[in-house]
C-alpha atoms as a PDB file:
ATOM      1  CA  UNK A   1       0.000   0.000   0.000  1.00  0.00           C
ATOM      2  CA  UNK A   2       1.343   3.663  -0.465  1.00  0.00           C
ATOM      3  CA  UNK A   3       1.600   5.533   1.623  1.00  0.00           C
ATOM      4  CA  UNK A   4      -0.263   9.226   1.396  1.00  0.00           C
ATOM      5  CA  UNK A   5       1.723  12.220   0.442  1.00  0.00           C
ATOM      6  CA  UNK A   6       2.378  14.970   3.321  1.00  0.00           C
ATOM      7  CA  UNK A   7       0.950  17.845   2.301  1.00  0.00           C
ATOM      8  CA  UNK A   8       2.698  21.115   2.541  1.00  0.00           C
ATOM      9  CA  UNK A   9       0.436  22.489   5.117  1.00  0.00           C
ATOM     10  CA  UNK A  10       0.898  19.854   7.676  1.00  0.00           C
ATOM     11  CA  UNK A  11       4.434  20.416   7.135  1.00  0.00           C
ATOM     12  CA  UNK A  12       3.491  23.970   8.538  1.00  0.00           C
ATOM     13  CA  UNK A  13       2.134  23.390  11.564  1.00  0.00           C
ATOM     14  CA  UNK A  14       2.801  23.156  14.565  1.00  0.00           C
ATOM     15  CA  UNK A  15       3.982  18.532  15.837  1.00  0.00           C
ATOM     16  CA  UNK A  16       0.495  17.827  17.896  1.00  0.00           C
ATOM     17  CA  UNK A  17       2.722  15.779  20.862  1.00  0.00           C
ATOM     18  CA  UNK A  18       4.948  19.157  20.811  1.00  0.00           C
ATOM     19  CA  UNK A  19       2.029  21.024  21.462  1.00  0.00           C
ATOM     20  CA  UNK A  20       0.277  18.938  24.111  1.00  0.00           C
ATOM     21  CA  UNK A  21       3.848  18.673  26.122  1.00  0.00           C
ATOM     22  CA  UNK A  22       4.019  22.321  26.196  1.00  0.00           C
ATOM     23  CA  UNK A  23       0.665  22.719  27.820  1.00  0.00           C
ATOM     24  CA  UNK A  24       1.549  20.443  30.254  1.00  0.00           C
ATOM     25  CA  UNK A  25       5.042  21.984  31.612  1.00  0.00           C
ATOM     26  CA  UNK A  26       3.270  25.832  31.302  1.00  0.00           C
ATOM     27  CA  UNK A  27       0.555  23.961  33.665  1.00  0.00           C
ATOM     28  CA  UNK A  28       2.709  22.470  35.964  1.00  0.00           C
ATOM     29  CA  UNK A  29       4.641  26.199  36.003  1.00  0.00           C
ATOM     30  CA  UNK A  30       1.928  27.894  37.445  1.00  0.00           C
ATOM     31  CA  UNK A  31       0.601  24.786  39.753  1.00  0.00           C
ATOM     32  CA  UNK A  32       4.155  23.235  41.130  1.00  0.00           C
ATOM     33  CA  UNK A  33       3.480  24.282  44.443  1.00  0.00           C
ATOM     34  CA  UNK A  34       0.429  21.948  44.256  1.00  0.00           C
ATOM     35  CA  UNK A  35       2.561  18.998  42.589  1.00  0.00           C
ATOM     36  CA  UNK A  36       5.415  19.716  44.966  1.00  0.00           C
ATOM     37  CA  UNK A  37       2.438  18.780  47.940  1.00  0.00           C
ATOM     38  CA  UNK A  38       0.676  15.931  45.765  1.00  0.00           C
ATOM     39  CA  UNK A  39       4.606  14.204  45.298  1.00  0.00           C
ATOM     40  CA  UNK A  40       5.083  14.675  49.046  1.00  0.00           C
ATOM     41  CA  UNK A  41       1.806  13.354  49.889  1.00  0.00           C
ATOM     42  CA  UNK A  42       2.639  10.329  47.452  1.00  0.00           C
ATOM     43  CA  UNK A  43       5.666   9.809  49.120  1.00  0.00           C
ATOM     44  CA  UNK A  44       4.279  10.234  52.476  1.00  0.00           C
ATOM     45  CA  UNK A  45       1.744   7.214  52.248  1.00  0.00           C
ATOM     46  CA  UNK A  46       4.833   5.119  50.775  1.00  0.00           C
ATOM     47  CA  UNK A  47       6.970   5.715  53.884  1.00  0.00           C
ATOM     48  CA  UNK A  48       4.013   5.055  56.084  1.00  0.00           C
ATOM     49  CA  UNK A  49       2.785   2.064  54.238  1.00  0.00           C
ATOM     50  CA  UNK A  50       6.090   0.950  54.514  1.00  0.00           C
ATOM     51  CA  UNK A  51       6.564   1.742  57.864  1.00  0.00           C
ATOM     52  CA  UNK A  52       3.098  -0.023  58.739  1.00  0.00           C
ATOM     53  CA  UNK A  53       4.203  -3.601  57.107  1.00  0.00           C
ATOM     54  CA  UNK A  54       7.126  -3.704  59.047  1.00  0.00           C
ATOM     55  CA  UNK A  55       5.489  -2.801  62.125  1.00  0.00           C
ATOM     56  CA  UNK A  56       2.508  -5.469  61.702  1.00  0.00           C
ATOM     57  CA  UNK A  57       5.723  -8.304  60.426  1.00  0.00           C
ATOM     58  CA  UNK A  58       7.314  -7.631  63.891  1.00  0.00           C
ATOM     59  CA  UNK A  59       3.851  -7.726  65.712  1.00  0.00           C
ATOM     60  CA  UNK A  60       3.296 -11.114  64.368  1.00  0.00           C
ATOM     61  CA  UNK A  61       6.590 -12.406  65.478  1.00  0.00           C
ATOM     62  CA  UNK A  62       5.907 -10.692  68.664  1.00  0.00           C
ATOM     63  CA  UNK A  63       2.640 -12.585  69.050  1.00  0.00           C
ATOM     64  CA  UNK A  64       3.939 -15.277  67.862  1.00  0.00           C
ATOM     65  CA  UNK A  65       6.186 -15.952  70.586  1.00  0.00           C
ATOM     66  CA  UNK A  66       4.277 -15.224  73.448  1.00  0.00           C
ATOM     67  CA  UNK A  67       1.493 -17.518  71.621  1.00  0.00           C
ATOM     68  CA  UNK A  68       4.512 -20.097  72.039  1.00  0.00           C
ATOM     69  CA  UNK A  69       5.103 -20.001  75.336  1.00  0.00           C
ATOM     70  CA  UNK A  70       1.472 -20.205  76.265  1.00  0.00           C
ATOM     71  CA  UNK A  71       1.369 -23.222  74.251  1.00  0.00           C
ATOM     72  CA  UNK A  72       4.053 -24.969  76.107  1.00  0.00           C
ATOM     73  CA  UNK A  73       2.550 -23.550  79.430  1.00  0.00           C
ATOM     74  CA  UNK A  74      -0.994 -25.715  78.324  1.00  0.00           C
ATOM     75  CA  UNK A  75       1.282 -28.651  77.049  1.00  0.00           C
ATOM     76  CA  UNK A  76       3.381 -29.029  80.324  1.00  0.00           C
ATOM     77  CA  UNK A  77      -0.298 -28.434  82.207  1.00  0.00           C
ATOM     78  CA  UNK A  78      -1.850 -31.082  80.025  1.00  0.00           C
ATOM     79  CA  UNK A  79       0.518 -33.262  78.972  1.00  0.00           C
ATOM     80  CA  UNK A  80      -2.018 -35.976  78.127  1.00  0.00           C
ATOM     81  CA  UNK A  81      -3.655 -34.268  75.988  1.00  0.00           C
ATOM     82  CA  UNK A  82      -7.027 -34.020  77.887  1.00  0.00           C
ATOM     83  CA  UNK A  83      -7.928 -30.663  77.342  1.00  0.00           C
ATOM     84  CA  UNK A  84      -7.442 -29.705  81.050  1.00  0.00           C
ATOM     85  CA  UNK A  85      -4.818 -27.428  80.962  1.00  0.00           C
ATOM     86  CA  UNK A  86      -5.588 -25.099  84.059  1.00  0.00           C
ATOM     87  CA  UNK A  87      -5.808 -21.424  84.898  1.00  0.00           C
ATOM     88  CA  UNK A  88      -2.074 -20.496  84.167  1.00  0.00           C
ATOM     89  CA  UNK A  89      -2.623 -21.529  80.467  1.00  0.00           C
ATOM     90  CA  UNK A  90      -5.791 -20.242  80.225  1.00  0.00           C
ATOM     91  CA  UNK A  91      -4.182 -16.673  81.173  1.00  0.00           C
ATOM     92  CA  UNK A  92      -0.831 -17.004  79.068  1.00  0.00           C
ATOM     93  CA  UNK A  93      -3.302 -17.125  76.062  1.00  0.00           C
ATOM     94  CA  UNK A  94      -5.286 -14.438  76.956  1.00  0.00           C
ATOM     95  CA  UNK A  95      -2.348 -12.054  77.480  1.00  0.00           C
ATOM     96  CA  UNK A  96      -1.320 -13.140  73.778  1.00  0.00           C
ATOM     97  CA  UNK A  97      -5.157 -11.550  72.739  1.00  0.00           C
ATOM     98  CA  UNK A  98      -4.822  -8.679  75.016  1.00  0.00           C
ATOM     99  CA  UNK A  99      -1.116  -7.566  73.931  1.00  0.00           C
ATOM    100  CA  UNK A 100      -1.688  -8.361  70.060  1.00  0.00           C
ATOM    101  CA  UNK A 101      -4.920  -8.460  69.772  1.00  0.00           C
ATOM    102  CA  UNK A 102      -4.863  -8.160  65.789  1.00  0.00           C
ATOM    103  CA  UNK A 103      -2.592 -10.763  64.727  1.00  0.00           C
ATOM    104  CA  UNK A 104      -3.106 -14.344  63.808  1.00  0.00           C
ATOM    105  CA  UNK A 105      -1.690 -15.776  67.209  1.00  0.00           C
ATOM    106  CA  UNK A 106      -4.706 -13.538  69.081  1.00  0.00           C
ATOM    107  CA  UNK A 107      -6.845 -15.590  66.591  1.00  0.00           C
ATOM    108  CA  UNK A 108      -5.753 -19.112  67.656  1.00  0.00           C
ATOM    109  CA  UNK A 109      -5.231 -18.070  71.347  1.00  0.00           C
ATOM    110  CA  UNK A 110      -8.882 -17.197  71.202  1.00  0.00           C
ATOM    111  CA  UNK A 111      -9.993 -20.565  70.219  1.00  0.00           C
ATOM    112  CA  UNK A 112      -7.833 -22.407  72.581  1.00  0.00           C
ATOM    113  CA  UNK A 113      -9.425 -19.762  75.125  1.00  0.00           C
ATOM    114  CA  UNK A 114     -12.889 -21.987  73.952  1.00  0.00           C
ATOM    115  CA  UNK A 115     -11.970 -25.195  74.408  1.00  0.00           C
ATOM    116  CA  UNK A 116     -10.400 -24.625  77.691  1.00  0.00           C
ATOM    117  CA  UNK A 117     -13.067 -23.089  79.417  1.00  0.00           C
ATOM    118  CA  UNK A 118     -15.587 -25.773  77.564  1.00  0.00           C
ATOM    119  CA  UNK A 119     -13.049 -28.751  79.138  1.00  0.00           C
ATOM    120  CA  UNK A 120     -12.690 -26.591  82.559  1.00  0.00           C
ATOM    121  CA  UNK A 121     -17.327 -26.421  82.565  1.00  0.00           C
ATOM    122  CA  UNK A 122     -17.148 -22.589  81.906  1.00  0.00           C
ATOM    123  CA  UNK A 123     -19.539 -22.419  79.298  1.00  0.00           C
ATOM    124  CA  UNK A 124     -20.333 -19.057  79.382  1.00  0.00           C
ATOM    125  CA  UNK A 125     -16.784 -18.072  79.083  1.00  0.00           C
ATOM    126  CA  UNK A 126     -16.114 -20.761  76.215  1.00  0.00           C
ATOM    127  CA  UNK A 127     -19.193 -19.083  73.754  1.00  0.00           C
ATOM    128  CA  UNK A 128     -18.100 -16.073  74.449  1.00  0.00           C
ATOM    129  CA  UNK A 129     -13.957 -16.713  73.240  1.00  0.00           C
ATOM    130  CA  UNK A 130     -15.873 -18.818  70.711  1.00  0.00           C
ATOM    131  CA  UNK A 131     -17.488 -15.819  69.330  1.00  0.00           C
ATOM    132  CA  UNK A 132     -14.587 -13.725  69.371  1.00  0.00           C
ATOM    133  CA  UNK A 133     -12.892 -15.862  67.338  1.00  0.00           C
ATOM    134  CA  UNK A 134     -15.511 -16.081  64.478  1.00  0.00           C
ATOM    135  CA  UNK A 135     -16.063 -12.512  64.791  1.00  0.00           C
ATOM    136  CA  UNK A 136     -12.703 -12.126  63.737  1.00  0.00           C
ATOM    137  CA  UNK A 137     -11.988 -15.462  61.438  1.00  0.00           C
ATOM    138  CA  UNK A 138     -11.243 -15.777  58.171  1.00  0.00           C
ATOM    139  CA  UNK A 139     -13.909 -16.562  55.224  1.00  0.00           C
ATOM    140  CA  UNK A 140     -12.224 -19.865  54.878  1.00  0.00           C
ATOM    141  CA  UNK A 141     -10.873 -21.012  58.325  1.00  0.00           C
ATOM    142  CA  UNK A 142     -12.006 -24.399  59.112  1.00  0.00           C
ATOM    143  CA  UNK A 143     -11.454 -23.800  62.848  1.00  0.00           C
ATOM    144  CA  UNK A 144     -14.774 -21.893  62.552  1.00  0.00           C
ATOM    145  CA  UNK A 145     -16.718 -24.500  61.652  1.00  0.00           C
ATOM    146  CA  UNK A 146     -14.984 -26.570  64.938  1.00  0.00           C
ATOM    147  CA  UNK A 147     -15.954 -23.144  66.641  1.00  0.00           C
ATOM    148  CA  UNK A 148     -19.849 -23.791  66.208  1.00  0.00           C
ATOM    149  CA  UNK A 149     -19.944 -27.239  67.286  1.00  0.00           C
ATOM    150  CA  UNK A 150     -17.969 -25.886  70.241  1.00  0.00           C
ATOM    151  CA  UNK A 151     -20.931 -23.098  70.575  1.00  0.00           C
ATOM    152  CA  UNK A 152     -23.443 -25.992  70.441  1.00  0.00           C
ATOM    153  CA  UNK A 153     -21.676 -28.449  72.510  1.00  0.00           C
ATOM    154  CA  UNK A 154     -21.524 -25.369  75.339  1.00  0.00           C
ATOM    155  CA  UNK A 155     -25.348 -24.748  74.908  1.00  0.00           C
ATOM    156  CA  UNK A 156     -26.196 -28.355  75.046  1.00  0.00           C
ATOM    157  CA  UNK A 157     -24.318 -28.844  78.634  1.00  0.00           C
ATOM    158  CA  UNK A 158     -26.322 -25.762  79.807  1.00  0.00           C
ATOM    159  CA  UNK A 159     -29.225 -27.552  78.641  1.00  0.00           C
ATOM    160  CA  UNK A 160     -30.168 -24.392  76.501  1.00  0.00           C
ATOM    161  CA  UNK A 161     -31.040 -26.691  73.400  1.00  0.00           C
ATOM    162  CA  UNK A 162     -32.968 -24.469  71.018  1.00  0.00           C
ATOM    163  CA  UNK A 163     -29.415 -22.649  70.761  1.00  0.00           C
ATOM    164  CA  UNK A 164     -27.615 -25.969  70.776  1.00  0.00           C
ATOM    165  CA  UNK A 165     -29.576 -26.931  67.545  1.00  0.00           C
ATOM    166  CA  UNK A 166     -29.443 -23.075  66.124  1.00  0.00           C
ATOM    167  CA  UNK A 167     -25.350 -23.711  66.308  1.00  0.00           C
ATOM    168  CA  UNK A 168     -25.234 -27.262  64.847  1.00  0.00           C
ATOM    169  CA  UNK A 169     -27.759 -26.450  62.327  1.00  0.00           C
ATOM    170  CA  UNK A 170     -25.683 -23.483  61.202  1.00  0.00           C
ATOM    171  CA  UNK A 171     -22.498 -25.735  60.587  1.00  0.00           C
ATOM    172  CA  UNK A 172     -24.485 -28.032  58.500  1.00  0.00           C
ATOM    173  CA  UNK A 173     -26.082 -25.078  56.454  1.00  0.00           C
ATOM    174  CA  UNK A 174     -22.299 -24.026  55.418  1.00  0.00           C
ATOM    175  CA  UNK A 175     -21.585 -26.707  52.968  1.00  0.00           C
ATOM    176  CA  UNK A 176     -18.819 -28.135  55.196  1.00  0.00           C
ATOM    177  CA  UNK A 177     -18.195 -31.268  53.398  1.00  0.00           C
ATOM    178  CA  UNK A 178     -19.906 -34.909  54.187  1.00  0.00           C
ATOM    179  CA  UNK A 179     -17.595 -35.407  57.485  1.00  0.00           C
ATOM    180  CA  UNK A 180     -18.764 -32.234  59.163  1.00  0.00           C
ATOM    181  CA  UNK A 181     -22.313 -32.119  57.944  1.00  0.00           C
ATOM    182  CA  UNK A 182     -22.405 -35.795  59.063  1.00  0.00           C
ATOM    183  CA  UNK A 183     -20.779 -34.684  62.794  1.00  0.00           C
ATOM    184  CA  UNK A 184     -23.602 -32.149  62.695  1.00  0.00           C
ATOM    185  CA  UNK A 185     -26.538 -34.158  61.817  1.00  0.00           C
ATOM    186  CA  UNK A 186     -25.444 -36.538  64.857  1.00  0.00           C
ATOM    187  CA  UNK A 187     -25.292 -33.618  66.975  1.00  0.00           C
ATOM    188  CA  UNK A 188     -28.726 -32.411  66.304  1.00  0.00           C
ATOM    189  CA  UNK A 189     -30.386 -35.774  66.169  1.00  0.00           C
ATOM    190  CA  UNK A 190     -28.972 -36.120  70.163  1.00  0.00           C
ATOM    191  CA  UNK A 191     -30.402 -32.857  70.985  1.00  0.00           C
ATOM    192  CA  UNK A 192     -33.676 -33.751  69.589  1.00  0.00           C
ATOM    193  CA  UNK A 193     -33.199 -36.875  71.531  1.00  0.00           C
ATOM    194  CA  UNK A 194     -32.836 -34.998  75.027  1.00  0.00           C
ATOM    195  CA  UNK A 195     -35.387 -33.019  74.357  1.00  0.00           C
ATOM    196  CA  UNK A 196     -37.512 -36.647  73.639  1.00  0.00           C
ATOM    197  CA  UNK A 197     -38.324 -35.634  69.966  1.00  0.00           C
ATOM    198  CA  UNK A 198     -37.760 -39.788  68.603  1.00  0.00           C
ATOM    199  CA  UNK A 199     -39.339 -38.431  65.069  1.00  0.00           C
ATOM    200  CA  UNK A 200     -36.992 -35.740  64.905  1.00  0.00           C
ATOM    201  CA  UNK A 201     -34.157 -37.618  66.500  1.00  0.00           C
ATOM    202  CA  UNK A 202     -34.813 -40.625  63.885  1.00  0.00           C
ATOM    203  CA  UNK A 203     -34.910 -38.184  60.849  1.00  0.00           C
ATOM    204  CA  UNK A 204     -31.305 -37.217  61.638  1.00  0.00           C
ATOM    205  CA  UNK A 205     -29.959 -40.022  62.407  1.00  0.00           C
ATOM    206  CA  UNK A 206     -30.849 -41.736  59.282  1.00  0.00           C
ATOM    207  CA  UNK A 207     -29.504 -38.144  57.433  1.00  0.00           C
ATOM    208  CA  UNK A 208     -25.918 -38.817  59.400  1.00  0.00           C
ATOM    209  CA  UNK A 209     -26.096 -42.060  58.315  1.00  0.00           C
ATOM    210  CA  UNK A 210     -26.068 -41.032  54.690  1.00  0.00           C
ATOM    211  CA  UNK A 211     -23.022 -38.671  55.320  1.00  0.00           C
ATOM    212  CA  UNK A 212     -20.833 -40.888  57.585  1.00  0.00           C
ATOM    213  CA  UNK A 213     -18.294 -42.980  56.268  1.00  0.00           C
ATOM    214  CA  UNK A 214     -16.234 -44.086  59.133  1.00  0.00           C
ATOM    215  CA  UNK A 215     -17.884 -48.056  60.335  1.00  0.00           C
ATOM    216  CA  UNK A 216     -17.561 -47.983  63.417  1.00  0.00           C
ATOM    217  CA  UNK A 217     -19.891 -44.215  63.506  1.00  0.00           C
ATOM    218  CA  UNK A 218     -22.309 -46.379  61.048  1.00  0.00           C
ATOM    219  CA  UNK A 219     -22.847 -48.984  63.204  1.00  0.00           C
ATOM    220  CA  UNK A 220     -23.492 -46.933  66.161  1.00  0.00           C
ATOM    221  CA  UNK A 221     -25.821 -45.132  63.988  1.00  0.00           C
ATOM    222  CA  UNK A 222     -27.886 -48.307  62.657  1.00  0.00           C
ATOM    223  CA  UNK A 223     -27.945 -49.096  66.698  1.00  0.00           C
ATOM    224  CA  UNK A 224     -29.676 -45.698  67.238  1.00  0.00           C
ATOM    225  CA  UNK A 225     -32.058 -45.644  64.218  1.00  0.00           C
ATOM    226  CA  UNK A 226     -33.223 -49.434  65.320  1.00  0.00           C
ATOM    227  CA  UNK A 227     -34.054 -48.308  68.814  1.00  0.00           C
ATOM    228  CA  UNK A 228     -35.749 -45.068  67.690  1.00  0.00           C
ATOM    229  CA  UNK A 229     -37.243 -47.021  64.684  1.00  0.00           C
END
């Protein structure tokens, strides 16, 4: 293809990019007092942003630490494993939510803050860290789903049952998978069970059944649904 000719007028005038470029430095002439403040503004929010990650990176390792040590406190307390780890744990962890209270360690000292006051019968005290802790969790942290059954397990030993089904029924509402759907059926067919609902206690059995995979859970399950049946 060939290319057009250049006329003699275009020749004449004045390069477009030229033109535009010159706007812009008699522009920033008159207004460099207000770029000189926009570029130090700019810069500002680097340094701070900056400053900010680093400060957060050495809060974690902080937190991390301390959330250590109160996890060798509860081990040396508990060495079996029995969930019993005493008062001195119980208060290492909380210092690790009331000194860093935004980090990730806060987040997993607050559900070990649940299950010890579940294991030590404070039930109250275990819903509430509980709460905390999904308050604050992460979309896609399992440990909230373990959170909820802990919520349930708490109402259920308080005999407060509508809430004990309103938490189990919420795990098995958020997709969790066949295991945990399964775990929650169970739990809300035994709470139907105390309250001496057999319909309603026979209904979810038979639903865990479909969900459970593990034999020795199905045969305890078949044993339920044939006395219920």
């Amino acid at each position: 293809m060939v290319a057009a000719k250049t006329e003699k007028k275009d020749l004449e005038q004045p390069d477009a990019f030229q033109e535009a470029m010159g706007r812009v430095m008699a522009w920033a002439a008159e207004n460099r007092q207000k770029l000189y403040a926009g570029a130090g503004a700019i810069v500002l929010a680097i340094v701070l942003a900056g400053g900010y990650f680093f400060y957060a990176a050495s809060q974690e390792k902080d937190a991390a630490r301390l959330y250590l040590e109160a996890r060798i406190k509860a081990l040396k307390a508990d060495p079996m494993g029995t969930g019993v780890a005493g008062p001195e744990a119980a208060k290492a962890y909380a210092d690790v939510v009331e000194k860093y209270a935004s980090t990730d360690a806060a987040q997993s000292a607050r559900y070990e803050l649940g299950s010890l006051a579940y294991n030590a019968g404070d039930y109250e005290r275990s819903i509430q860290a509980y709460r905390d802790f999904i308050d604050k969790a992460g979309g896609k942290d399992i440990r909230v789903l373990y959170a909820w059954f802990g919520i349930g397990y708490a109402h259920e030993a308080k005999k407060e049952y509508d809430k004990a089904l309103e938490a189990f029924n919420r795990v098995a509402s958020m997709n969790p998978g066949a295991v945990h759907e399964g775990i929650s059926y169970r739990n809300i067919a035994r709470v139907h069970e105390e309250l001496n609902d057999r319909g309603k206690a026979l209904e979810y059995y038979k639903k865990a059944l479909e969900k459970t995979k593990d034999p020795n859970a199905t045969i305890l399950l078949k044993r339920k649904i044939a006395q219920l049946g």
